[in-house]
Protein backbone atom coordinates (compact mmCIF):
# COMPACT_ATOMS: atom_id res chain seq x y z
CA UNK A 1 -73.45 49.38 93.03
CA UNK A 2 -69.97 50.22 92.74
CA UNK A 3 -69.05 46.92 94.11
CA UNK A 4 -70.86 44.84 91.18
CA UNK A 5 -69.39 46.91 88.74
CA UNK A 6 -66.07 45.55 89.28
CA UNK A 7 -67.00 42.22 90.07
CA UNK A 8 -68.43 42.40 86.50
CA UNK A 9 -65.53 43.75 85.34
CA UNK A 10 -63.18 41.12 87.14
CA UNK A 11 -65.31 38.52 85.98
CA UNK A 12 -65.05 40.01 82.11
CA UNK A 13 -60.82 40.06 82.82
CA UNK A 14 -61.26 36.19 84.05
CA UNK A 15 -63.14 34.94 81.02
CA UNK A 16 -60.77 37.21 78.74
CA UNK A 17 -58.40 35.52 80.41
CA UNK A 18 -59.29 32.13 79.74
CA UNK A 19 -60.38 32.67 76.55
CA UNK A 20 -57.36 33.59 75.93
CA UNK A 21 -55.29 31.02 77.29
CA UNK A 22 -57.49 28.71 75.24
CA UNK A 23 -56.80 30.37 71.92
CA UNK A 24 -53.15 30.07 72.94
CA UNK A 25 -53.66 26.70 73.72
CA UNK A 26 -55.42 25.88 70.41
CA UNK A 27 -53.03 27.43 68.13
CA UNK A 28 -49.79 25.90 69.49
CA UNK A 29 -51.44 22.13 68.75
CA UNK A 30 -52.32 23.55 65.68
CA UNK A 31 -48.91 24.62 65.00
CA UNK A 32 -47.61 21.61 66.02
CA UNK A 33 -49.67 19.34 64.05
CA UNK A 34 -48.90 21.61 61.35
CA UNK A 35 -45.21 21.11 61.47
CA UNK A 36 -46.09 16.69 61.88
CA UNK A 37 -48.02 17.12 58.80
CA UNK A 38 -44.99 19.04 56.97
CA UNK A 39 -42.68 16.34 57.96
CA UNK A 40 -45.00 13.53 56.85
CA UNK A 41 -45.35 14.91 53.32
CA UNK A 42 -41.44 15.31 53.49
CA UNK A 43 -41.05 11.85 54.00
CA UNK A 44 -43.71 10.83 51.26
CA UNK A 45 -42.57 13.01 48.63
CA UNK A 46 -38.39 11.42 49.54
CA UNK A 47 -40.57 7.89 49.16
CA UNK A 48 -42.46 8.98 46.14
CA UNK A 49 -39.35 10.31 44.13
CA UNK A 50 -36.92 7.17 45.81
CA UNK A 51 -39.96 4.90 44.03
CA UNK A 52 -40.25 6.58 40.90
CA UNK A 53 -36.25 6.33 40.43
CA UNK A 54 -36.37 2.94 41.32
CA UNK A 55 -39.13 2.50 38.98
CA UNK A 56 -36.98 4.17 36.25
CA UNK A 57 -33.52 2.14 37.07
CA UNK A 58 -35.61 -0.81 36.64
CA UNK A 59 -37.48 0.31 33.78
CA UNK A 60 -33.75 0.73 32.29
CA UNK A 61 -32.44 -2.08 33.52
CA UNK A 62 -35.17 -4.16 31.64
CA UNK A 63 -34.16 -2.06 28.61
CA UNK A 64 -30.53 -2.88 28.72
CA UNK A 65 -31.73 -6.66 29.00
CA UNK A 66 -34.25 -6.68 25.97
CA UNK A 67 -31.32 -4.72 23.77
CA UNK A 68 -28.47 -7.37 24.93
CA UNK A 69 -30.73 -10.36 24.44
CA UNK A 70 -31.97 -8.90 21.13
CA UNK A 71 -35.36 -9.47 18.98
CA UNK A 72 -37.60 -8.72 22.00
CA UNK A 73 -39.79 -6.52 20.39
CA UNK A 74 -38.54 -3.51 22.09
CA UNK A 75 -36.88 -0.78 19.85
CA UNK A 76 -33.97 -0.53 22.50
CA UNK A 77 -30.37 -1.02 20.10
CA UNK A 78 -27.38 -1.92 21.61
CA UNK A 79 -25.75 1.27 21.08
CA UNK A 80 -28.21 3.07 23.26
CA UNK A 81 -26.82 0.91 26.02
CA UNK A 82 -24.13 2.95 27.27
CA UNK A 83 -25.99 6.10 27.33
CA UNK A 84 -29.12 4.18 28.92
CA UNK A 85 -26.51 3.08 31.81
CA UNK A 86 -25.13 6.41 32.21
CA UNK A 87 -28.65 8.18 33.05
CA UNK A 88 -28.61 5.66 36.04
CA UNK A 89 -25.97 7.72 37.15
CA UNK A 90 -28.32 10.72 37.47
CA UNK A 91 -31.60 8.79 39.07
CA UNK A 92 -29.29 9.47 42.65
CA UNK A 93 -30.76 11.86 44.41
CA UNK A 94 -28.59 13.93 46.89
CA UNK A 95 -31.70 14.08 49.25
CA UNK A 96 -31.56 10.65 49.43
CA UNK A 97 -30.25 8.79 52.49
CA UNK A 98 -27.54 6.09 52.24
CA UNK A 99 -30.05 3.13 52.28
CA UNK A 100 -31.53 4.97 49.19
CA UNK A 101 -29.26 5.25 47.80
CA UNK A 102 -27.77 1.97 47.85
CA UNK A 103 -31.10 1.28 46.21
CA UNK A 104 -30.52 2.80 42.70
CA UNK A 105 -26.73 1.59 42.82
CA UNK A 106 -27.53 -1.47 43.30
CA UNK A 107 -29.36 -1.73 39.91
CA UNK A 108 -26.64 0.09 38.57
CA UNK A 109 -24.22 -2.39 39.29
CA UNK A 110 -26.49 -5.25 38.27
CA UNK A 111 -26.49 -3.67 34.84
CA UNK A 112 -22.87 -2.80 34.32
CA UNK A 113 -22.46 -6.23 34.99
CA UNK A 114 -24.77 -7.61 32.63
CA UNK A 115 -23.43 -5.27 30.40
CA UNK A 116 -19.92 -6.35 30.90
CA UNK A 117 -21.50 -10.09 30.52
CA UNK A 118 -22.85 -9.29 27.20
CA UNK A 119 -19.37 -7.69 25.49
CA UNK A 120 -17.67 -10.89 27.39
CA UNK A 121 -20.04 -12.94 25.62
CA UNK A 122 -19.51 -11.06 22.48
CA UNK A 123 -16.16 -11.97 22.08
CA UNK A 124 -16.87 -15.27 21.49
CA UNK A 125 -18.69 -14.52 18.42
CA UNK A 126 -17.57 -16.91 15.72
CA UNK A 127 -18.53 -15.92 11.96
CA UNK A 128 -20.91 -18.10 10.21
CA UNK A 129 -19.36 -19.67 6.86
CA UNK A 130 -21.53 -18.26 3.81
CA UNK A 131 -24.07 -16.28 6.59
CA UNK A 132 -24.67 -12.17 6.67
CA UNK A 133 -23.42 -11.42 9.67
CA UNK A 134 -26.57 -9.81 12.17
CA UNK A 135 -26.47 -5.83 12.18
CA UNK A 136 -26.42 -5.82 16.11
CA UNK A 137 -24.64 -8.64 18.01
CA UNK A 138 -27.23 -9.76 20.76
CA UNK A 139 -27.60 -13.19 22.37
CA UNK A 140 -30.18 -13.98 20.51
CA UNK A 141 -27.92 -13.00 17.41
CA UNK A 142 -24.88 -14.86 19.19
CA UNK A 143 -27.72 -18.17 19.96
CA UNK A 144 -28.60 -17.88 16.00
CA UNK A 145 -24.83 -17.84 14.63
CA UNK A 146 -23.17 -20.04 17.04
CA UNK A 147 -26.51 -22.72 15.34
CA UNK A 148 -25.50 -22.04 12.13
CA UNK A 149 -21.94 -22.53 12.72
CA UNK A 150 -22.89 -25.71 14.71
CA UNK A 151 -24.99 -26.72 11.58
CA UNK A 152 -22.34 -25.71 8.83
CA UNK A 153 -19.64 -28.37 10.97
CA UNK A 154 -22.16 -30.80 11.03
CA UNK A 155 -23.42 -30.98 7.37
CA UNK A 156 -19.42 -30.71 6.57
CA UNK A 157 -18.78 -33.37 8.84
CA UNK A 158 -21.63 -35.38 6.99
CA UNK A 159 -19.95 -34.96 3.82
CA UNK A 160 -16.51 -35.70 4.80
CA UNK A 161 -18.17 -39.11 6.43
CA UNK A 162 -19.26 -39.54 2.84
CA UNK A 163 -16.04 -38.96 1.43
CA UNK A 164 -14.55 -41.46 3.25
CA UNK A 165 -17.23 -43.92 2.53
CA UNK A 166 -16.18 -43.10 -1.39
CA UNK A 167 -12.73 -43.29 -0.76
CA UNK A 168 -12.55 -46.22 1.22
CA UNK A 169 -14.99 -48.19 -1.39
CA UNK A 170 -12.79 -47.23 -4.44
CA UNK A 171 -9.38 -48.33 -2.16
CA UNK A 172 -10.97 -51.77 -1.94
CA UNK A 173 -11.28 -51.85 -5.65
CA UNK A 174 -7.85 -50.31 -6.13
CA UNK A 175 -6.34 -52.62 -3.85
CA UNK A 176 -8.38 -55.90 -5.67
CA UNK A 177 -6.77 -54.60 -8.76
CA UNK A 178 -3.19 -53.94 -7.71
CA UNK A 179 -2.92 -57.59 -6.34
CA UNK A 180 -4.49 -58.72 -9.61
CA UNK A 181 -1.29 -56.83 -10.78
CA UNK A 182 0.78 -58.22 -8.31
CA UNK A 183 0.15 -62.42 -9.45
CA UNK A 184 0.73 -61.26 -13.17
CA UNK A 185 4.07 -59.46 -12.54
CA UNK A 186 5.38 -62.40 -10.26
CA UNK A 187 4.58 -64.98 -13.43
CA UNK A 188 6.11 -62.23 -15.37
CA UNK A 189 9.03 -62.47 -13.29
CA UNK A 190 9.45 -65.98 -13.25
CA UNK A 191 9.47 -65.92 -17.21
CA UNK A 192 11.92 -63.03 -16.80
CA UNK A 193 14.21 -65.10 -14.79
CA UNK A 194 14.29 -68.02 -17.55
CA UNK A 195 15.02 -65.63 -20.12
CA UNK A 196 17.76 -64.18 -18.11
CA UNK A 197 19.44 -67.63 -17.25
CA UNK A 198 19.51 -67.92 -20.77
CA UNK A 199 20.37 -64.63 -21.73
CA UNK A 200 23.63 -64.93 -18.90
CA UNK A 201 24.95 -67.98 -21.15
CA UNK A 202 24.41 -65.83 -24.65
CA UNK A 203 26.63 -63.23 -22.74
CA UNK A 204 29.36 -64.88 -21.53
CA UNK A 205 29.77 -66.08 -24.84
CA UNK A 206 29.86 -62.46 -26.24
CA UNK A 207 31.97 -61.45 -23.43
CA UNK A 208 34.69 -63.26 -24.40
CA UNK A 209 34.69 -61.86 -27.87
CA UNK A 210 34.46 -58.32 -26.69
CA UNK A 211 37.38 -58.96 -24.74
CA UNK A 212 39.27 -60.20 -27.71
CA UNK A 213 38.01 -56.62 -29.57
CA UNK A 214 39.11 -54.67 -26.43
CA UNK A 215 42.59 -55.78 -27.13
CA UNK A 216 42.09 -54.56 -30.36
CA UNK A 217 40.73 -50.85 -29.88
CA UNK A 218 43.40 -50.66 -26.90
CA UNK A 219 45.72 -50.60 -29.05
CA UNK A 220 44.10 -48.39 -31.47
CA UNK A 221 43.09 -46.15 -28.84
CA UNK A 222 47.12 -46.14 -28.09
CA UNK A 223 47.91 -44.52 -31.58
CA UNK A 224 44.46 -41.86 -31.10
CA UNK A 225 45.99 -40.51 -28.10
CA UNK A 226 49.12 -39.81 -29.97
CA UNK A 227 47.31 -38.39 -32.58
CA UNK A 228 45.39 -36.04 -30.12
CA UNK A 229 48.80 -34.98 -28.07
CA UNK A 230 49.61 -33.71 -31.74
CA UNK A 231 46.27 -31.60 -32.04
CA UNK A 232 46.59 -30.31 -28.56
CA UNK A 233 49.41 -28.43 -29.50
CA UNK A 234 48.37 -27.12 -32.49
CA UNK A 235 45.32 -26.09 -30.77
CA UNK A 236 47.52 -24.10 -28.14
CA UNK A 237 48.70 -22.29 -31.04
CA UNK A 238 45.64 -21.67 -32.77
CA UNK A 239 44.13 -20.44 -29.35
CA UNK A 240 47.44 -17.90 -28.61
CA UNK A 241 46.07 -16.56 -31.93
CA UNK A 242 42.55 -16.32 -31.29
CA UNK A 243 43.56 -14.39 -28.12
CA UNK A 244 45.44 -12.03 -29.69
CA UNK A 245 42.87 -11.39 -32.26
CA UNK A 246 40.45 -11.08 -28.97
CA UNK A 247 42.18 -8.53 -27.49
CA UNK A 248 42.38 -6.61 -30.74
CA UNK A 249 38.27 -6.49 -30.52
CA UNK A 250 38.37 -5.31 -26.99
CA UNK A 251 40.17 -2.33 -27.96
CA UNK A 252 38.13 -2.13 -30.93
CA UNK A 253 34.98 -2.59 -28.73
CA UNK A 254 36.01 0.22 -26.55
CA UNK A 255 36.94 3.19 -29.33
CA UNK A 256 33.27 1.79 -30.83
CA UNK A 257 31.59 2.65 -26.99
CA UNK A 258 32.99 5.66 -27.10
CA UNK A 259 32.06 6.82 -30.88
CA UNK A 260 27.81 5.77 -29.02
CA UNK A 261 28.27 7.60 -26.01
CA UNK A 262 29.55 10.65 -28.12
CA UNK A 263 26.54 9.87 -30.51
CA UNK A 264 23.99 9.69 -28.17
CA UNK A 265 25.15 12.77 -26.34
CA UNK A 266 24.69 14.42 -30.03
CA UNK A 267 21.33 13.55 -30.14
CA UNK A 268 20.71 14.53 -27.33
CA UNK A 269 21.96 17.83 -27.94
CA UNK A 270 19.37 18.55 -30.85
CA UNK A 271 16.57 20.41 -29.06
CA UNK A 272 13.24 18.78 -28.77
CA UNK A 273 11.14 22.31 -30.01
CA UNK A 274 11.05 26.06 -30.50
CA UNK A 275 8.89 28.55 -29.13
CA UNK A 276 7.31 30.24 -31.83
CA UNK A 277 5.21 32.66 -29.46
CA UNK A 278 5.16 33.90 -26.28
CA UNK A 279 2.37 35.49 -24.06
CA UNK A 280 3.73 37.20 -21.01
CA UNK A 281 0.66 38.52 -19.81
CA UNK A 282 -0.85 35.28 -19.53
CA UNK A 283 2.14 33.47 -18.63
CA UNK A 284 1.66 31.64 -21.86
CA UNK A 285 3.78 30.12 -25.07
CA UNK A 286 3.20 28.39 -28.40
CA UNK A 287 5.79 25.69 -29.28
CA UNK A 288 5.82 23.69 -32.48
CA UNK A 289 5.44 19.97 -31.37
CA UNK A 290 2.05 18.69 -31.54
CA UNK A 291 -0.15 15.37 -31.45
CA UNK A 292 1.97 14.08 -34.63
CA UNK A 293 5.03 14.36 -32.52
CA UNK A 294 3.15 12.13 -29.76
CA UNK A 295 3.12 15.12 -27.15
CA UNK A 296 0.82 14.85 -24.33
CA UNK A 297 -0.49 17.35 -21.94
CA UNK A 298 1.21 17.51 -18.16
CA UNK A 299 4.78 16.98 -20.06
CA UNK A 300 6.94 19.54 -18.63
CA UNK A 301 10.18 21.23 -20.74
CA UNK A 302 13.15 23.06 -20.13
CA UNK A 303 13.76 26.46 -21.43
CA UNK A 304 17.26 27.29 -23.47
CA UNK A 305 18.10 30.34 -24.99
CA UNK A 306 18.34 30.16 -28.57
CA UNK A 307 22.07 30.91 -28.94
CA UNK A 308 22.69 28.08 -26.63
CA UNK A 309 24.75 24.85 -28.37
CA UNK A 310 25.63 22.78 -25.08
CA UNK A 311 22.62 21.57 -23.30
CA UNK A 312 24.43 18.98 -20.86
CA UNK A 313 26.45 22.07 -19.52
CA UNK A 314 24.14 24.72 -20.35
CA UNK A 315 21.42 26.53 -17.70
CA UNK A 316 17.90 26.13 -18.36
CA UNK A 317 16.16 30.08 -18.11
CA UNK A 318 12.62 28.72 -17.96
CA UNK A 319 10.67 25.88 -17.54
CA UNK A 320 6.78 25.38 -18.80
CA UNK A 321 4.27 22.33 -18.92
CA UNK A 322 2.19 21.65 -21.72
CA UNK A 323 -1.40 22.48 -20.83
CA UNK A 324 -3.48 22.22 -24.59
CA UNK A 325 -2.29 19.62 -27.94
CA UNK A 326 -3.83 22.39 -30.90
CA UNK A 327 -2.63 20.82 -33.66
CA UNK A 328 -0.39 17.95 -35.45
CA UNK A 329 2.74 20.40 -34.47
CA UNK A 330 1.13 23.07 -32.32
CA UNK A 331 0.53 23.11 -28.26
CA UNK A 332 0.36 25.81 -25.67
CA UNK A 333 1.95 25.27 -22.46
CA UNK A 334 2.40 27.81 -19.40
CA UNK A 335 5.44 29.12 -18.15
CA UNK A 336 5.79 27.64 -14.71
CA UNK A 337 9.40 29.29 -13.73
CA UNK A 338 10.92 32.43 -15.65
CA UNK A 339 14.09 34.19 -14.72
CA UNK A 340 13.10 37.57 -15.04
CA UNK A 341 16.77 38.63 -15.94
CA UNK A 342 16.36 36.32 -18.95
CA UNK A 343 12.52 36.54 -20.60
CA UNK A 344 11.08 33.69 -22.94
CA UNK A 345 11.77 34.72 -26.83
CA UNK A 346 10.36 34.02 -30.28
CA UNK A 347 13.17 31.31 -31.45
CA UNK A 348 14.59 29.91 -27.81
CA UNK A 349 14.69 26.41 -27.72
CA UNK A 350 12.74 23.51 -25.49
CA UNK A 351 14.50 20.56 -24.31
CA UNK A 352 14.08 17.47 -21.95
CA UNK A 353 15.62 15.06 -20.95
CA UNK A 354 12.93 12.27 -20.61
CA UNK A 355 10.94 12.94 -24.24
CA UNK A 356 11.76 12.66 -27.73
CA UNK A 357 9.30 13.34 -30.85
CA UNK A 358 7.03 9.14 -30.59
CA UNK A 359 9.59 7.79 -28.20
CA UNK A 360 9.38 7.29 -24.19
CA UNK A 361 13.00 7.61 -23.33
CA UNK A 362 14.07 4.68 -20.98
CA UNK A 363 16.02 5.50 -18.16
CA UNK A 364 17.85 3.43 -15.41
CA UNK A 365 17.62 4.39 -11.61
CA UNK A 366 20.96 3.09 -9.40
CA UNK A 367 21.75 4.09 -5.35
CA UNK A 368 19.27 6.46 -3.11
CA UNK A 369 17.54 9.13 -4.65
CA UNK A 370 16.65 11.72 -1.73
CA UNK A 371 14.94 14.97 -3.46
CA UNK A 372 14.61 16.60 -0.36
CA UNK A 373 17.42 15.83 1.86
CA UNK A 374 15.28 14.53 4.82
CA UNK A 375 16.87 11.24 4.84
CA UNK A 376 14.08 9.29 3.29
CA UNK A 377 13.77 8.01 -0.20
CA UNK A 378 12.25 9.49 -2.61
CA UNK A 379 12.30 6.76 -5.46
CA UNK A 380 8.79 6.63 -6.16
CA UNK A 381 8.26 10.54 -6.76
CA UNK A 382 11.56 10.41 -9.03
CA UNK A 383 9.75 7.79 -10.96
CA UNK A 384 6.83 10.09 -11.55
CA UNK A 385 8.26 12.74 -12.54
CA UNK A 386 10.70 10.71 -14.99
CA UNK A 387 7.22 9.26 -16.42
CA UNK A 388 5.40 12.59 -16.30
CA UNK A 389 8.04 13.79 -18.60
CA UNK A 390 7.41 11.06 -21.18
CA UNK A 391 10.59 9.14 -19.38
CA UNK A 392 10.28 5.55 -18.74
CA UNK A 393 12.18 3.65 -16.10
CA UNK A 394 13.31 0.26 -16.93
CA UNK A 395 15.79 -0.69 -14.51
CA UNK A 396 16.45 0.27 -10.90
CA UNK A 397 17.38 -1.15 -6.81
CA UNK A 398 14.72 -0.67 -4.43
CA UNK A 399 15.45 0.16 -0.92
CA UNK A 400 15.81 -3.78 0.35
CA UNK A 401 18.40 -4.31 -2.37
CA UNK A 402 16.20 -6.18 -5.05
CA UNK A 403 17.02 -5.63 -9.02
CA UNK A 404 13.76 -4.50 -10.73
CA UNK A 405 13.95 -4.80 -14.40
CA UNK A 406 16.78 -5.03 -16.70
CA UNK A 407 19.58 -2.41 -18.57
CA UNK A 408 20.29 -3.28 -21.77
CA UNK A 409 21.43 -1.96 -25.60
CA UNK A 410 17.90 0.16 -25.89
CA UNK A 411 18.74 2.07 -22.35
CA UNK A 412 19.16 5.87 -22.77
CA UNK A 413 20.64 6.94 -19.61
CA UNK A 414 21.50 5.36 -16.09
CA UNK A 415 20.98 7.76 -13.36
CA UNK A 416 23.24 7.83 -10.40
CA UNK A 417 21.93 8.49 -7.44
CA UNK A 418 23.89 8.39 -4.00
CA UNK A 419 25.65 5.12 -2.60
CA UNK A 420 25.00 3.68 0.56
CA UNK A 421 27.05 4.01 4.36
CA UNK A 422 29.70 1.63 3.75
CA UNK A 423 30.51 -0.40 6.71
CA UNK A 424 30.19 -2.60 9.75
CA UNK A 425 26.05 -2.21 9.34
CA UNK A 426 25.76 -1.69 5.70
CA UNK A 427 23.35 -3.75 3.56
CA UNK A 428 25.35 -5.79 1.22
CA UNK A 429 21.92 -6.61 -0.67
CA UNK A 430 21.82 -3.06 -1.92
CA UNK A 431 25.58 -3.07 -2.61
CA UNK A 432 25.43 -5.97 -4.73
CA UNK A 433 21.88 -4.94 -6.68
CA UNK A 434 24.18 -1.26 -7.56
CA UNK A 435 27.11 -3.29 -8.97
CA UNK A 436 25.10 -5.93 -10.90
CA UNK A 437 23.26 -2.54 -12.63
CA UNK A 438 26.69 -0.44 -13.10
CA UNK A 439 27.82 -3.67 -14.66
CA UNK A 440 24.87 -4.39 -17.18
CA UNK A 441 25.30 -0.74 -17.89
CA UNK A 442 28.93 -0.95 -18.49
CA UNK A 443 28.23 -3.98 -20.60
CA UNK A 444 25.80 -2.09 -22.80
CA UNK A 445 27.85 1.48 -23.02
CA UNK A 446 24.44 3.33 -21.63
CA UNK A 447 25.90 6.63 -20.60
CA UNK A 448 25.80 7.55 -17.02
CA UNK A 449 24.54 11.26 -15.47
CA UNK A 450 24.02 11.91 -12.04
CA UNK A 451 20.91 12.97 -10.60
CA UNK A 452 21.44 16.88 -10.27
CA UNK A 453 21.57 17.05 -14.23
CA UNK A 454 18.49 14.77 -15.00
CA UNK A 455 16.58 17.37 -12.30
CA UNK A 456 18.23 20.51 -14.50
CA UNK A 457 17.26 18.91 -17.84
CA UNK A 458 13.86 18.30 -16.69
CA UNK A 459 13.41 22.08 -15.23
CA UNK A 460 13.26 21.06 -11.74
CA UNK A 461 16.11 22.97 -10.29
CA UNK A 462 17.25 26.79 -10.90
CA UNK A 463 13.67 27.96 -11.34
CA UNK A 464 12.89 31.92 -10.24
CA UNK A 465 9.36 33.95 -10.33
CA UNK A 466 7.80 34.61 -13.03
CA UNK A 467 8.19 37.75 -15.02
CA UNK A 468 5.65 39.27 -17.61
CA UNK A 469 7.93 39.55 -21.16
CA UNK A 470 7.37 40.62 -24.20
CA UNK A 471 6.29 38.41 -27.23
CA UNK A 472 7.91 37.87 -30.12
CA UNK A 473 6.65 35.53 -33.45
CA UNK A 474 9.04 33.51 -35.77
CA UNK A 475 10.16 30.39 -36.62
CA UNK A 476 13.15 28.96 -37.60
CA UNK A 477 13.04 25.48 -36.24
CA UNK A 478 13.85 22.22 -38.00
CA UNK A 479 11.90 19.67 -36.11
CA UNK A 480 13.38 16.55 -35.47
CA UNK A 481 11.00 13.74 -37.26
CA UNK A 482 9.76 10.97 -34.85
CA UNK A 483 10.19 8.16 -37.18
CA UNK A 484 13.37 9.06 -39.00
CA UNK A 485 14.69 9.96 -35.25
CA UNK A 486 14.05 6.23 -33.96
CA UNK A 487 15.90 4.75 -37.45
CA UNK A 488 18.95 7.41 -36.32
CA UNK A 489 18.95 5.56 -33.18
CA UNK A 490 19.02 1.98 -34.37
CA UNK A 491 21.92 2.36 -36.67
């Protein structure tokens, strides 16, 4: 009994056993054909993605193509290219083996190089004569054009064939006309050469009479020169007189240049305005020049105290710009430098050099004008300021040594401005345009300042932070008329 009990129990262990070992069995293939399966849908996913970004680079490739070729129906533009090319760059996977990847590159370089074909292509673009040019440049757009010019060329070469159809037509008539000329003026020449045989005879015979008068007048030609030996002299005389009496007017000439540079220096002297009022707090002032006086706004003035008598060597204490016309003799202007030592008062007087009551003063530029001292020129800003202060230039040398304009009788004041490096390298040009406009200067006694006193009489130099004064009212100014001021100057 015992005996069967363990056979039955051995023969439980045995099919344990093999069960077992089956199960064992069964779950390693299953493993294993588990890990096959893994790597198959490894490799068809790398295929799948490798075909979609091969579908893709193509799908862009055809892009580029439809945008360089143009009018394709496709909405790609020619400015998308670049950016379409550059997400080629990002279709390569690393997973991706070599072969893969050589793939996608592959289209990659086929379109750069398309691309490069196109812009090579481009280049060649020729403009069409009287034809919009095409928004995008495509072949199609480079096809249309390069027709257009073809056709232009042709229907110009049409008319130009027609042209010289015309032409040569009317030459043939020209030419049957000129030899029509031709037989009349050789008759005419043979008359021509009967009439001079004849006229030859009718000279000689005159000839000889003329020669008979040319004894005649030689010797009355004898007894002229005599007669003009005499007048010579007394012209020598007459002309050692007339020198003397020229001289005499140069030194005459010279005391009267010096009585006009005096004069104009006087008039100069008389102050343009007053102030009549002055607002402090508001940086503000009243003069008494107005829209009668032809003042405009922007002008800017110079500020001298009221006591003051010599404005060429007198400071400036202030200088203000005209910022409102209110009236035939009124305008406001604020105070755009004060010296705080010195306030604006009721009474001080306002000056410029470049204005005068209805006249634009003209003024000549000569040498290099640098406001700044960097080397450079600074003509052209001179020249707006000069105008901005109701100055006018009418004569200067620009920096390649040409003469613009002209100094004569009616110029107020030449400006000096530096000379030129004199030597080896110097530019004669500008050497010569300086001495041709000292010498019309000279010629027309315009008085000469340099440039540091046009800056001071126009208020650019010497200027100091404004200060808050008190205001004062008054007047006491006797303004200088605009019309009787021009007469002063043309006597």
């Amino acid at each position: 009994m015992a005996a069967r009990e363990n056979q039955g129990y051995l023969i439980a262990v045995i099919i344990l056993v093999l069960i077992t070992l089956v199960l064992a069995l069964v779950a390693f293939l299953g493993i294993n054909k588990a890990f096959q399966y893994a790597d198959e849908r490894d490799d068809a996913e790398n295929k799948l993605a490798l075909q979609k970004n091969l579908t893709q680079a193509y799908d862009t490739k055809s892009r580029v193509l439809m945008a360089c070729v143009g009018d394709m129906g496709g909405k790609e533009k020619i400015a998308e290219v670049p950016t379409l090319i550059q997400s080629l760059d990002r279709l390569v996977d690393p997973n991706f083996d070599e072969s893969q990847k050589n793939l996608i590159t592959d289209v990659t370089k086929s379109v750069n190089e398309v691309y490069a074909q196109y812009e090579n292509d481009m280049k060649q673009f020729i403009a069409a004569p009287d034809a919009e040019q095409a928004a995008e440049l495509t072949w199609r757009s480079l096809t249309r054009n390069l027709a257009a010019v073809l056709s232009k060329k042709h229907f110009d070469a049409n008319v130009l064939r027609d042209e010289a159809i015309r032409i040569k037509r009317e030459a043939a008539a020209e030419i049957a006309a000129r030899e029509k000329i031709v037989v009349g003026a050789r008759e005419s020449a043979e008359k021509a050469k009967t009439e001079l045989q004849t006229e030859k005879e009718r000279f000689s015979k005159k000839e000889l009479a003329l020669n008979t008068a040319m004894k005649n007048i030689q010797a009355d030609n004898d007894a002229t020169i005599e007669e003009l030996k005499n007048a010579r002299d007394q012209f020598k005389l007459e002309k050692n007189k007339y020198e003397s009496d020229i001289n005499t007017a140069k030194t005459q000439n010279v005391a009267l240049k010096t009585k006009v540079d005096r004069y104009e220096k006087e008039v100069f002297d008389l102050p343009d305005a007053k102030i009549v009022r002055s607002s402090p707090e508001i940086q503000l002032v009243h003069i008494n020049i107005g829209s009668a006086d032809g003042l405009r706004v922007n002008r800017t003035f110079s500020v001298y105290d009221q006591t003051e008598t010599n404005f060429v060597e007198g400071q400036h204490k202030a200088t203000i710009e005209v910022t409102e016309i209110t009236g035939p003799h009124q305008a406001v202007a604020k105070v755009t430098s004060v010296d705080s030592l010195n306030p604006i008062l009721q009474g001080d007087n306002v000056l410029t050099a470049t204005w005068d009551p209805g006249y634009h003063v003209p003024i000549a530029l000569v040498g290099f004008f640098d406001l700044d001292h960097d080397g450079r020129s600074d003509r052209k800003r001179l020249v707006t300021m000069i105008e901005k202060n109701g100055g006018k230039v009418v004569a200067q040398n620009d920096e390649d040594g040409n003469v613009i304009g002209k100094i004569d009788s009616s110029t107020r004041y030449v400006v000096l401005g530096n000379e030129p490096d004199v030597g080896p390298n110097s530019n004669t040009q500008i050497l010569g345009a300086i001495k041709t406009l000292l010498d019309e200067a000279k010629a027309n006694s315009v008085q000469e300042i340099d440039l540091r006193k046009l800056l001071n009489w126009m208020g650019v130099h010497g200027q100091a932070k404004i200060e808050r004064l008190d205001s004062r009212i008054g007047d006491d100014f006797r303004r200088r008329d605009p019309i009787n001021f021009l007469k002063s100057r043309d006597r």
